[in-house]
C-alpha atoms as a PDB file:
ATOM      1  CA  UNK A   1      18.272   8.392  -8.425  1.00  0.00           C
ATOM      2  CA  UNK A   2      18.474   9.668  -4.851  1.00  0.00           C
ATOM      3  CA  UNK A   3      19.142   7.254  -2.053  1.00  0.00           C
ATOM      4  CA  UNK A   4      15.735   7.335  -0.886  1.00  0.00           C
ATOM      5  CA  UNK A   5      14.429   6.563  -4.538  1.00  0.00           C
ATOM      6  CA  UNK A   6      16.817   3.487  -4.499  1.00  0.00           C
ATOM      7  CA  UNK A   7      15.734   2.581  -0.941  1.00  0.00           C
ATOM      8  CA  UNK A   8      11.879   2.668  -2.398  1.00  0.00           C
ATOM      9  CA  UNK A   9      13.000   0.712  -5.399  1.00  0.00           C
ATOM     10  CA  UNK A  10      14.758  -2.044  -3.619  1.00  0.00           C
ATOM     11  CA  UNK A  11      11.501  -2.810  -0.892  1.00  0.00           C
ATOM     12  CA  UNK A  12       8.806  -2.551  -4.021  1.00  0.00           C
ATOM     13  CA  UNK A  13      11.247  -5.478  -5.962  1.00  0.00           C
ATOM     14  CA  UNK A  14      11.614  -7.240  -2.502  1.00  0.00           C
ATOM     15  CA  UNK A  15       8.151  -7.250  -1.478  1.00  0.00           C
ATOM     16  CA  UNK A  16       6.964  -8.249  -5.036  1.00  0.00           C
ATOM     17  CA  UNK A  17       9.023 -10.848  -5.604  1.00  0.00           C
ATOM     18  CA  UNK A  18       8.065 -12.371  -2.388  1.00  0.00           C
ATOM     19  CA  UNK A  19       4.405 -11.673  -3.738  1.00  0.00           C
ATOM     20  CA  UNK A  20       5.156 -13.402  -6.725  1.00  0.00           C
ATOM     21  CA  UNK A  21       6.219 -16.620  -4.859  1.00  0.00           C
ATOM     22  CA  UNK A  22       3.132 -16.519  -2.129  1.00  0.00           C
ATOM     23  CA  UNK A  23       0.667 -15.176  -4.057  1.00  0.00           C
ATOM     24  CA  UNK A  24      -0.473 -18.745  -5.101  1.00  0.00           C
ATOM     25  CA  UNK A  25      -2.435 -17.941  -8.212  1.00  0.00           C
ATOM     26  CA  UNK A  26      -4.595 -14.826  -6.295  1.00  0.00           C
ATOM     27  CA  UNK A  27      -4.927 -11.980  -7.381  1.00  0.00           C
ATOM     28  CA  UNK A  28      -2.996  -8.792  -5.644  1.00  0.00           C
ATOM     29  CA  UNK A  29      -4.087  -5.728  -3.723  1.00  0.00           C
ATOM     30  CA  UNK A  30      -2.195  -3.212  -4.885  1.00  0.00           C
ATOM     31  CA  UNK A  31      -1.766   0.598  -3.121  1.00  0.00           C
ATOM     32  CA  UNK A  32      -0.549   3.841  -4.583  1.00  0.00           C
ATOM     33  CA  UNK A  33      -0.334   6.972  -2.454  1.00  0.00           C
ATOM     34  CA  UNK A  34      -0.025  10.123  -3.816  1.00  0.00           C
ATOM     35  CA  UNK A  35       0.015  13.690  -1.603  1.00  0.00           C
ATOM     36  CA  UNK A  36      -3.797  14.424  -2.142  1.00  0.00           C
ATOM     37  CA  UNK A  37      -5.504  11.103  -3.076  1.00  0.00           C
ATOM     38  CA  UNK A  38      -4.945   7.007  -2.449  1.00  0.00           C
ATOM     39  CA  UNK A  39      -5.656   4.720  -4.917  1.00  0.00           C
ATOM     40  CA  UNK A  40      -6.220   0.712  -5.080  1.00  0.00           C
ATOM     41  CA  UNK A  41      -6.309  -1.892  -7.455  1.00  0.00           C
ATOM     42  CA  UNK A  42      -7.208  -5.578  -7.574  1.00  0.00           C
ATOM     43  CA  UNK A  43      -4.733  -6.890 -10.589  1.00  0.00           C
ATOM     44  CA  UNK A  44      -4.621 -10.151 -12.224  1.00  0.00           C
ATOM     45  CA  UNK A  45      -0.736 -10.732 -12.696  1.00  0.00           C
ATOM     46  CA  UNK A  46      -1.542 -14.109 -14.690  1.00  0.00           C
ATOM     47  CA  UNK A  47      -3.659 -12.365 -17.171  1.00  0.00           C
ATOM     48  CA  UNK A  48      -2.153  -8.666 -16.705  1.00  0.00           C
ATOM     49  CA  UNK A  49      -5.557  -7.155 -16.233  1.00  0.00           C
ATOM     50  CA  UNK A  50      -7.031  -4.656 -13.608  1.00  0.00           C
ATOM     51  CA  UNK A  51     -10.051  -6.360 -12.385  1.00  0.00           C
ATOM     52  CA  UNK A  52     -11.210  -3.383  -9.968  1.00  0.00           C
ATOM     53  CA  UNK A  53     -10.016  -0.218  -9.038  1.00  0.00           C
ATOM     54  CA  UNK A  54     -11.290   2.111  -6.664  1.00  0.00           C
ATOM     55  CA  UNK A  55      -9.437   5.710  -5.529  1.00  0.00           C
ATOM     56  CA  UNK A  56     -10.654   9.039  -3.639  1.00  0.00           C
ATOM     57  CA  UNK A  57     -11.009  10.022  -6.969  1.00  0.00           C
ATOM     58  CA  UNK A  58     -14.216   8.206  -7.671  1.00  0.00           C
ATOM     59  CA  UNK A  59     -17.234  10.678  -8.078  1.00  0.00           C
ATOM     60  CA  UNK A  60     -19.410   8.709  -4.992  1.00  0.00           C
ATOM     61  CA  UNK A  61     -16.557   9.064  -2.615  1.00  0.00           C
ATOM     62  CA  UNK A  62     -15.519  12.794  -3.347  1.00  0.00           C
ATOM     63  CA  UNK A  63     -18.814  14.023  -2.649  1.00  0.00           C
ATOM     64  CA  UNK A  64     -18.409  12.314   0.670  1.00  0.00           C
ATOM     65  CA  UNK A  65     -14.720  13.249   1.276  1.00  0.00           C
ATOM     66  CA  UNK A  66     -13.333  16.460   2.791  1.00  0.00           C
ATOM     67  CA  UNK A  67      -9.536  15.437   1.553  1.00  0.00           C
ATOM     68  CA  UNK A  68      -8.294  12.143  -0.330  1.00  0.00           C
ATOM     69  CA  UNK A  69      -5.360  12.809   2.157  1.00  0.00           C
ATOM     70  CA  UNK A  70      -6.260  11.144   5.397  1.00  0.00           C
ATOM     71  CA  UNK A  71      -7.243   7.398   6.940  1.00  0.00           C
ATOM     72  CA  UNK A  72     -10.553   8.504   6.718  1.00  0.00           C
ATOM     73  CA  UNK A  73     -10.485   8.750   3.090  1.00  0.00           C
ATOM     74  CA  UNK A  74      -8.245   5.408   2.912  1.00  0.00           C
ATOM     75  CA  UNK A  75     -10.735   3.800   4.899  1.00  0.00           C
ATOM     76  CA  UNK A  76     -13.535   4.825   2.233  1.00  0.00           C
ATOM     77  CA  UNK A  77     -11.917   3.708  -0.424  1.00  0.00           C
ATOM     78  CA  UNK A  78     -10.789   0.294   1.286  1.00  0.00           C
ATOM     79  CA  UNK A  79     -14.607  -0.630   1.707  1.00  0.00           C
ATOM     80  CA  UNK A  80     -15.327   0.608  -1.738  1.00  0.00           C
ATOM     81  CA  UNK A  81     -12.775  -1.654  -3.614  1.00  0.00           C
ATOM     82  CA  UNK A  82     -13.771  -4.752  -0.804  1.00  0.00           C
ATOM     83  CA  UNK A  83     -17.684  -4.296  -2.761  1.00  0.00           C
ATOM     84  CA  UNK A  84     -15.990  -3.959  -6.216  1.00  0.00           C
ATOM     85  CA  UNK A  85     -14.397  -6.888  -6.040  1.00  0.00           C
ATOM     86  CA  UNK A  86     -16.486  -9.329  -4.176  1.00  0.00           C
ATOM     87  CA  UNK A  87     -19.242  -8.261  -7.273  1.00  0.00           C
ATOM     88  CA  UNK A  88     -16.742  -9.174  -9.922  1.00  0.00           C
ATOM     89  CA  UNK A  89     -16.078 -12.734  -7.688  1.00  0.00           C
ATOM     90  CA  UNK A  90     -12.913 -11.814  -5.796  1.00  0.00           C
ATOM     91  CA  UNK A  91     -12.726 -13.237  -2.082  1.00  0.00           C
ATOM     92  CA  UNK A  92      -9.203 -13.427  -1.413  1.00  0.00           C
ATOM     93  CA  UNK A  93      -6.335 -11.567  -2.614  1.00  0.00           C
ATOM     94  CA  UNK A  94      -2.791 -10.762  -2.035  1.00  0.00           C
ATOM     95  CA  UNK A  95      -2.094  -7.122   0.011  1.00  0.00           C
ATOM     96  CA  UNK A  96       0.618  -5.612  -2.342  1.00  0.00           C
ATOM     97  CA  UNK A  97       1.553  -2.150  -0.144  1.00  0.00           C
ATOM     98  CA  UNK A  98       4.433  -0.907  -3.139  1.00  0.00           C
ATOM     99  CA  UNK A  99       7.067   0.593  -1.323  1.00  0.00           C
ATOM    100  CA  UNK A 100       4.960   2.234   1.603  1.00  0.00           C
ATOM    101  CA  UNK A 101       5.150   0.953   4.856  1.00  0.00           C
ATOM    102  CA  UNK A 102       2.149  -0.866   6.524  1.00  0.00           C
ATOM    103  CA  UNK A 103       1.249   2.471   8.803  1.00  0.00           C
ATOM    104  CA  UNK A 104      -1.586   5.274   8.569  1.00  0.00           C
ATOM    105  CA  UNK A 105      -3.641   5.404   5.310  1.00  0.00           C
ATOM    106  CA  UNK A 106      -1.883   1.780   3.708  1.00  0.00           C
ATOM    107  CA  UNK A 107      -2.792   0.301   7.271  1.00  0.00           C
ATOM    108  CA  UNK A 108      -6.271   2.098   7.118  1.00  0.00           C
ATOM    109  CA  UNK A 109      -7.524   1.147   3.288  1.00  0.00           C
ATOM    110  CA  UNK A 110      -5.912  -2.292   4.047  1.00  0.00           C
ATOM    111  CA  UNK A 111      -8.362  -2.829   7.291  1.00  0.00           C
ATOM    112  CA  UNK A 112     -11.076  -1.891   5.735  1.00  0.00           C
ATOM    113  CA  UNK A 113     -10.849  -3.942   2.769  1.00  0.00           C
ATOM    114  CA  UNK A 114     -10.639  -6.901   5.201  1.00  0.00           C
ATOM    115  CA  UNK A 115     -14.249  -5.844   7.247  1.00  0.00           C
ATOM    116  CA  UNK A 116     -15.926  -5.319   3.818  1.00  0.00           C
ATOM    117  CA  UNK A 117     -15.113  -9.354   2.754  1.00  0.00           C
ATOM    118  CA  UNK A 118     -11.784  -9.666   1.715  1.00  0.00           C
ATOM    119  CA  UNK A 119      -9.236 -12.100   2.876  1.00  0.00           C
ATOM    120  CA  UNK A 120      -5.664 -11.526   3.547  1.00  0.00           C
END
């Protein structure tokens, strides 16, 4: 692996490990970023289940979107898992943001999942 592979590998094991210890029984947020799209994922770690998921993928949201490259696209798809999951019951979560640092489209899906409902 490159350095900056390693560097990514050590920060997602750090930051879920600390997940794992303050996640007191909720269930996590998880990102993935990719050049041209941004996913998201509500995951049950007790029962290893994907409760929601929501991406710029999503049929309702590409019709909408220009790119799934930019905040504005993050943004959409930060409200649309915040509905997902406060359907299936979900309220509060832990934010799980990988190996990406909290700026630009993490920062943008992850404030609008908190103004659609959900707490973290």
């Amino acid at each position: 692996m490159s350095a900056k592979q390693d560097l990514q590998a050590r920060r997602r094991q750090r930051l879920r490990f600390q997940l794992r210890n303050k996640s007191g029984g909720r269930p996590r947020l998880s990102v993935f970023r990719s050049g041209k799209h941004i996913y998201a994922q509500v995951i049950d770690d007790e029962a290893g289940r994907t409760l929601v998921a929501a991406s710029t993928l999503d049929a309702a949201l590409r019709r909408e979107l220009r790119t799934g490259a930019d905040k504005a696209a993050a943004a959409a798809v930060g409200k649309l898992i915040a509905e997902r999951a406060l359907a299936t019951g979900v309220k509060e979560v832990v934010f799980d943001r990988g190996a990406y640092f909290y700026h630009g489209r993490v920062k943008a899906l992850a404030e609008a999942a908190r103004e659609g409902g959900l707490a973290f």
